[in-house]
C-alpha atoms as a PDB file:
ATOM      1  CA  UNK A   1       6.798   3.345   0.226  1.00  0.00           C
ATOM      2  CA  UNK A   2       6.438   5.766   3.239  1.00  0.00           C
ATOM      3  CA  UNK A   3       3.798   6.212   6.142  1.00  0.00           C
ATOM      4  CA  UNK A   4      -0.238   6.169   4.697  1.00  0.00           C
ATOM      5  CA  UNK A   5       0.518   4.069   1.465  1.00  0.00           C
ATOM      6  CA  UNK A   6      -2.066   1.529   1.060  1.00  0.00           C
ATOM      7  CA  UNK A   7      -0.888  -2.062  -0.263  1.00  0.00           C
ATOM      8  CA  UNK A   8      -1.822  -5.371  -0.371  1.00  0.00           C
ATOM      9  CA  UNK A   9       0.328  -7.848   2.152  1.00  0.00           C
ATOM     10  CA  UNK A  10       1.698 -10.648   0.489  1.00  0.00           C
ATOM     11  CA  UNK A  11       0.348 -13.919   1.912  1.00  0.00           C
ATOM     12  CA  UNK A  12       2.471 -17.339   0.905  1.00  0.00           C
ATOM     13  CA  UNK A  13      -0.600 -18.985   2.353  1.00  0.00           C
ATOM     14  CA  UNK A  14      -3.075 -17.919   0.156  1.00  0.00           C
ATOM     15  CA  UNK A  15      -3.101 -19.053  -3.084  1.00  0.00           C
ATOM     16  CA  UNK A  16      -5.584 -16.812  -4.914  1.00  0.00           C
ATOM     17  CA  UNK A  17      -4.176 -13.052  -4.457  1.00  0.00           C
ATOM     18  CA  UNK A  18      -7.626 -11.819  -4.512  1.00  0.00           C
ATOM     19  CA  UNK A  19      -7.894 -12.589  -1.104  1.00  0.00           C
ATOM     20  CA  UNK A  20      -4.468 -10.721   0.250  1.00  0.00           C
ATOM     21  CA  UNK A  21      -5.533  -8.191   2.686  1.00  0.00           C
ATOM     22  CA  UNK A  22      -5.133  -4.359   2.570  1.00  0.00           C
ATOM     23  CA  UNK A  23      -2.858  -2.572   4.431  1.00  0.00           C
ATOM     24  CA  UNK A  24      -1.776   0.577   5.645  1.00  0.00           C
ATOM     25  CA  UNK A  25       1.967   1.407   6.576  1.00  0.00           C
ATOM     26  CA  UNK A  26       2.324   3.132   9.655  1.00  0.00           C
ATOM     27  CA  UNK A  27       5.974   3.199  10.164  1.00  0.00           C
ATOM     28  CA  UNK A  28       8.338   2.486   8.023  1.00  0.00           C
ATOM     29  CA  UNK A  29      12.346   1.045   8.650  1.00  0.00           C
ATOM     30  CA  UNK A  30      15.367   2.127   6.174  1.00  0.00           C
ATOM     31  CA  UNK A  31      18.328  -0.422   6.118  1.00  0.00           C
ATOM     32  CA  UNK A  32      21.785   1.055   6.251  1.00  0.00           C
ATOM     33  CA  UNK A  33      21.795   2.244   2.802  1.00  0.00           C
ATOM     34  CA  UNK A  34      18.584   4.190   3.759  1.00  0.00           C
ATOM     35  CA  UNK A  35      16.339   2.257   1.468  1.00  0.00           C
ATOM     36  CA  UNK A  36      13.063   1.551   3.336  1.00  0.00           C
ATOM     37  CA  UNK A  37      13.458  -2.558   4.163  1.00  0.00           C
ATOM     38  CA  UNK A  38      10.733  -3.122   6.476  1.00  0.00           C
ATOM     39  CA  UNK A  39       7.496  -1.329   7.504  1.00  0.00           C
ATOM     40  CA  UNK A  40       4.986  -1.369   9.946  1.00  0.00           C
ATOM     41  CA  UNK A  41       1.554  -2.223   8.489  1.00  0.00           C
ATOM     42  CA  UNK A  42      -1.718  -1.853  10.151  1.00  0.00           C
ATOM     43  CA  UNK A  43      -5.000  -4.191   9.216  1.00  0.00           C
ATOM     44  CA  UNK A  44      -7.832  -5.569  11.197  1.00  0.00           C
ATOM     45  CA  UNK A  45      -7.074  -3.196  14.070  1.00  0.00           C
ATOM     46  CA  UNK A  46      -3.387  -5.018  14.563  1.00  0.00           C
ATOM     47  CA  UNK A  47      -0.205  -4.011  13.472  1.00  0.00           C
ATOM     48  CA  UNK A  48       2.228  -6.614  11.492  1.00  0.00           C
ATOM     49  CA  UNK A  49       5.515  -6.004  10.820  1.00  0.00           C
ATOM     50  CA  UNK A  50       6.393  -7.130   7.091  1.00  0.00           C
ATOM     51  CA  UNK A  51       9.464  -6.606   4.464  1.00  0.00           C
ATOM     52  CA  UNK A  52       8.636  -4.236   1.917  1.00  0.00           C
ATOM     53  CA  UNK A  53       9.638  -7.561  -0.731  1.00  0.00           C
ATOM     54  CA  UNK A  54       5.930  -9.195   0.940  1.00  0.00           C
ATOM     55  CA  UNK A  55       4.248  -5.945   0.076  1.00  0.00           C
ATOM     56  CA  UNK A  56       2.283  -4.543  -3.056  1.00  0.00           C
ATOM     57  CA  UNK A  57       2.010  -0.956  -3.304  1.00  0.00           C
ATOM     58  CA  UNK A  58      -0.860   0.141  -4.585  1.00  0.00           C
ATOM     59  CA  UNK A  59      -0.372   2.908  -6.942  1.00  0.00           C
ATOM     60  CA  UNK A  60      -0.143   5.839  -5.475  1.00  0.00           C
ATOM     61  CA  UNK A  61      -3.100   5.303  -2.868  1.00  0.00           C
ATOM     62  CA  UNK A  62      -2.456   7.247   0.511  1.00  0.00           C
ATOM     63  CA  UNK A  63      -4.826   8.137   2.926  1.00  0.00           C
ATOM     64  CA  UNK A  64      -2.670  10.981   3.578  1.00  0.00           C
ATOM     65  CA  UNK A  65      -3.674  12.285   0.070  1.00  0.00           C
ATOM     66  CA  UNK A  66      -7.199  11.781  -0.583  1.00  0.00           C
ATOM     67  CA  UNK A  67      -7.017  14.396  -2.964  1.00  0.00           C
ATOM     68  CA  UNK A  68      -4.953  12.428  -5.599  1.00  0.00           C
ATOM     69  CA  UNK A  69      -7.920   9.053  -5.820  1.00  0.00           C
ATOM     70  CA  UNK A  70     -10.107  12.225  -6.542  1.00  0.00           C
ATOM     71  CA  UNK A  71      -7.439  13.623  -9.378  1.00  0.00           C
ATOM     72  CA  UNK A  72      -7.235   9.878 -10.563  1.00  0.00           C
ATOM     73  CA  UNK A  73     -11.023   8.811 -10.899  1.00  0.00           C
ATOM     74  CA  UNK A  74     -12.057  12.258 -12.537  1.00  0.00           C
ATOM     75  CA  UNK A  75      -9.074  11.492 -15.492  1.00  0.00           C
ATOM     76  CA  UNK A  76     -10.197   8.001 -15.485  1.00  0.00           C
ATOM     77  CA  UNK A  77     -13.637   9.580 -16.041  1.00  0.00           C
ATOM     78  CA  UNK A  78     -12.524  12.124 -19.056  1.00  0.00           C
ATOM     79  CA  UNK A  79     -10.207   9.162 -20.742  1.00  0.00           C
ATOM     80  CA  UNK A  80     -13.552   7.078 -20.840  1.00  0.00           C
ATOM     81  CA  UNK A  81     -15.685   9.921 -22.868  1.00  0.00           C
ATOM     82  CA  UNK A  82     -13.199   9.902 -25.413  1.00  0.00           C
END
């Protein structure tokens, strides 16, 4: 995970996953063995701090990278013609 992933926070709370909010991280915090343990993520205009275990990543989705959901929808596009 690092800074402009989008995931989905993990809420105990909810029952149906559908409803799990997006998130994106905005900072993130490595443990001692500099793995990243906890990150800041920001949704509804707050930011939550959350362990990376209560977070989904969501492929590959960064808003840092807009380039790559462009890269991914036109394959997804050419894999459906075939």
């Amino acid at each position: 995970m690092k800074v402009g992933d989008i995931v989905l926070i993990k809420d105990t709370e909810l029952m149906n996953n559908a409803r799990w909010p997006l998130g994106r991280i905005v900072k993130t915090f490595p443990g001692t063995d500099d793995q990243i343990r906890a990150v800041d993520v920001r949704h509804d205009h707050k930011t939550y701090r959350r362990a990376t275990s209560m977070l989904i990543p969501l492929g590959g989705i960064s808003v840092d990278a807009p380039q790559n959901v462009q890269v991914q929808q036109q394959t997804d596009q050419n894999n459906n013609r075939s």
